[in-house]
Protein backbone atom coordinates (compact mmCIF):
# COMPACT_ATOMS: atom_id res chain seq x y z
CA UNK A 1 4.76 -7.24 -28.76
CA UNK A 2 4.96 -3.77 -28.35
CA UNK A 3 5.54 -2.05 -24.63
CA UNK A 4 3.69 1.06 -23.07
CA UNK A 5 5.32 3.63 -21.15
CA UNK A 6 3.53 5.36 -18.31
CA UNK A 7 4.39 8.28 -16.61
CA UNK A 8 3.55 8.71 -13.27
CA UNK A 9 2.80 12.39 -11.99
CA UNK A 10 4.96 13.30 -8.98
CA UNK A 11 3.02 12.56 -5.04
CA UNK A 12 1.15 9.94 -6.76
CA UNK A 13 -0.32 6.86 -4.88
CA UNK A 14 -1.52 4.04 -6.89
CA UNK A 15 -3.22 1.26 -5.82
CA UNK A 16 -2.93 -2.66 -7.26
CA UNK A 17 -6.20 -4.85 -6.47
CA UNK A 18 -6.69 -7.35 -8.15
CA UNK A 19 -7.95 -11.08 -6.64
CA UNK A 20 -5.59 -13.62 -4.70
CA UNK A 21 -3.19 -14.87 -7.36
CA UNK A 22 -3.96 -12.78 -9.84
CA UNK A 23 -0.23 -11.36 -10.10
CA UNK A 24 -0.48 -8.06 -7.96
CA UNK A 25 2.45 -8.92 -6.52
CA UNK A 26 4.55 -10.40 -10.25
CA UNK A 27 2.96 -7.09 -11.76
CA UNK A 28 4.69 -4.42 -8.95
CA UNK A 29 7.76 -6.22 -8.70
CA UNK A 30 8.11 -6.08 -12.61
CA UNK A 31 7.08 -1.78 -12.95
CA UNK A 32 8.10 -0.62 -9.66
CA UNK A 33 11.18 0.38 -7.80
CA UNK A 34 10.40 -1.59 -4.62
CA UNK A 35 11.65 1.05 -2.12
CA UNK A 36 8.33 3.35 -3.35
CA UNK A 37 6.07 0.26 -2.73
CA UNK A 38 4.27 -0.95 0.60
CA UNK A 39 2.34 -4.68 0.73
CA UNK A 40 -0.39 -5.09 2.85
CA UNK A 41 0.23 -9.32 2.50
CA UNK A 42 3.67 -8.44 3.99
CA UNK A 43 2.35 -6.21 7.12
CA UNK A 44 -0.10 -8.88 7.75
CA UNK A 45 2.67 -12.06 7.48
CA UNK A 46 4.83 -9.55 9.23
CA UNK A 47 2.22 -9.03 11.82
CA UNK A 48 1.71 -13.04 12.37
CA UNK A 49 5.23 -13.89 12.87
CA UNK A 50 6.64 -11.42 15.05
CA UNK A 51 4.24 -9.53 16.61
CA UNK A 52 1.38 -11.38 17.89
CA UNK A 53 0.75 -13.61 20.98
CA UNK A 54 -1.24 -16.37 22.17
CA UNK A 55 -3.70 -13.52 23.58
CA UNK A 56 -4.60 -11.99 20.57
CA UNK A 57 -7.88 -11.75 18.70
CA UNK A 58 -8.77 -11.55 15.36
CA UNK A 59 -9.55 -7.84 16.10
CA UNK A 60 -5.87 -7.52 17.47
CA UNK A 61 -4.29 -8.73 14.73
CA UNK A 62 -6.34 -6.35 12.39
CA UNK A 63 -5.57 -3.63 14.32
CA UNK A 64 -1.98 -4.14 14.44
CA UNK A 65 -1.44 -4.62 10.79
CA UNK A 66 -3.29 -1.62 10.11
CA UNK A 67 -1.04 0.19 12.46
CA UNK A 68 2.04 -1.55 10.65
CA UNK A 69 0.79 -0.81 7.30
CA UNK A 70 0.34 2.91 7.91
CA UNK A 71 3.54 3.54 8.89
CA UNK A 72 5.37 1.68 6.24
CA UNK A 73 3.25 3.77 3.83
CA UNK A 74 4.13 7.07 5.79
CA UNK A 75 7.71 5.97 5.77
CA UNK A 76 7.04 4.97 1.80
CA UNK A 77 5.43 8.59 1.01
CA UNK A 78 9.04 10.36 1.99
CA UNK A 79 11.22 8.48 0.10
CA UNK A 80 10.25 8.95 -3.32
CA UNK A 81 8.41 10.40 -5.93
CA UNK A 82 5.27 8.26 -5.91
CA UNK A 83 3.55 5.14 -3.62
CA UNK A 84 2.88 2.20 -4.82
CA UNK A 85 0.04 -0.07 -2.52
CA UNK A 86 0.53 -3.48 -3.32
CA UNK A 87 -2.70 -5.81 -2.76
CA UNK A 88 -4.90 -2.44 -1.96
CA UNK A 89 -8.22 -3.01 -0.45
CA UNK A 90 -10.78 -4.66 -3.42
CA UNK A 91 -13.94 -2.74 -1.68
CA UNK A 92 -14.58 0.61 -2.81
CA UNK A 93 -15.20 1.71 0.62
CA UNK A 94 -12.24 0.79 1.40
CA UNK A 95 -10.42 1.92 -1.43
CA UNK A 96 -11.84 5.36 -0.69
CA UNK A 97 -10.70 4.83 3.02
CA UNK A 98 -7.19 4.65 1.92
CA UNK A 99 -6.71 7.41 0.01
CA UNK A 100 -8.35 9.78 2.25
CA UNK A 101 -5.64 8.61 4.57
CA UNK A 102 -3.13 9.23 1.88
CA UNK A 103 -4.59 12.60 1.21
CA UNK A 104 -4.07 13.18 4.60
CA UNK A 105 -0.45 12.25 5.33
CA UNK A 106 0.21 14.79 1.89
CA UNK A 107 -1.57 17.61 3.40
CA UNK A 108 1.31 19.57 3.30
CA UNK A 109 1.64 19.23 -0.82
CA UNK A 110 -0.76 21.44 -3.20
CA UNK A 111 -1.38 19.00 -5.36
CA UNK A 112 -2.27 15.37 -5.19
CA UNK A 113 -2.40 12.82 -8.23
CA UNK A 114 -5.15 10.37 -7.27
């Protein structure tokens, strides 16, 4: 079998959705250099064993991975060329959410690849 090669313009974010066990996760590992990529599944595990306690709420916990997860992907937008979100958001809505929040931490750039 043949391969493909992509090229990815610089400031790019791209997303991977996909459904639980579809190989998100197998796929990124495989193209990307990890150091570009942020996982939401990691903020969230992340989240659950080290930063929660018996007094939080499901709302807690959301809120606190979503703070996690947007600064690994701010620290993930200076370090390299492109961003790579691993297990993005399947909802379009949600989708959209995310790279309007991209958009916005690469205000500073002209141009934006997304």
């Amino acid at each position: 079998i043949g391969t493909t090669e992509i090229r990815i313009p610089q400031d790019s974010l791209i997303l991977i959705c996909g459904s639980q066990n579809s190989g998100k996760t197998t796929f990124t590992t495989k193209h990307f250099d990890t150091q570009y990529v942020v996982n939401t599944d990691q903020a969230f595990e992340d989240v659950i064993n080290h930063q929660t306690t018996c007094f939080d709420t499901k709302d807690t916990i959301l809120e606190k991975t979503t703070d996690l997860f947007e600064e690994r992907l701010r620290a993930a937008i200076t370090r390299g060329p492109y961003t790579v979100v691993d297990a993005a958001p399947v909802e379009f809505q949600n989708r959209v959410a995310m790279l309007n929040e991209f958009k916005g931490f690469r205000k500073n750039y002209k141009d934006i690849n997304y």
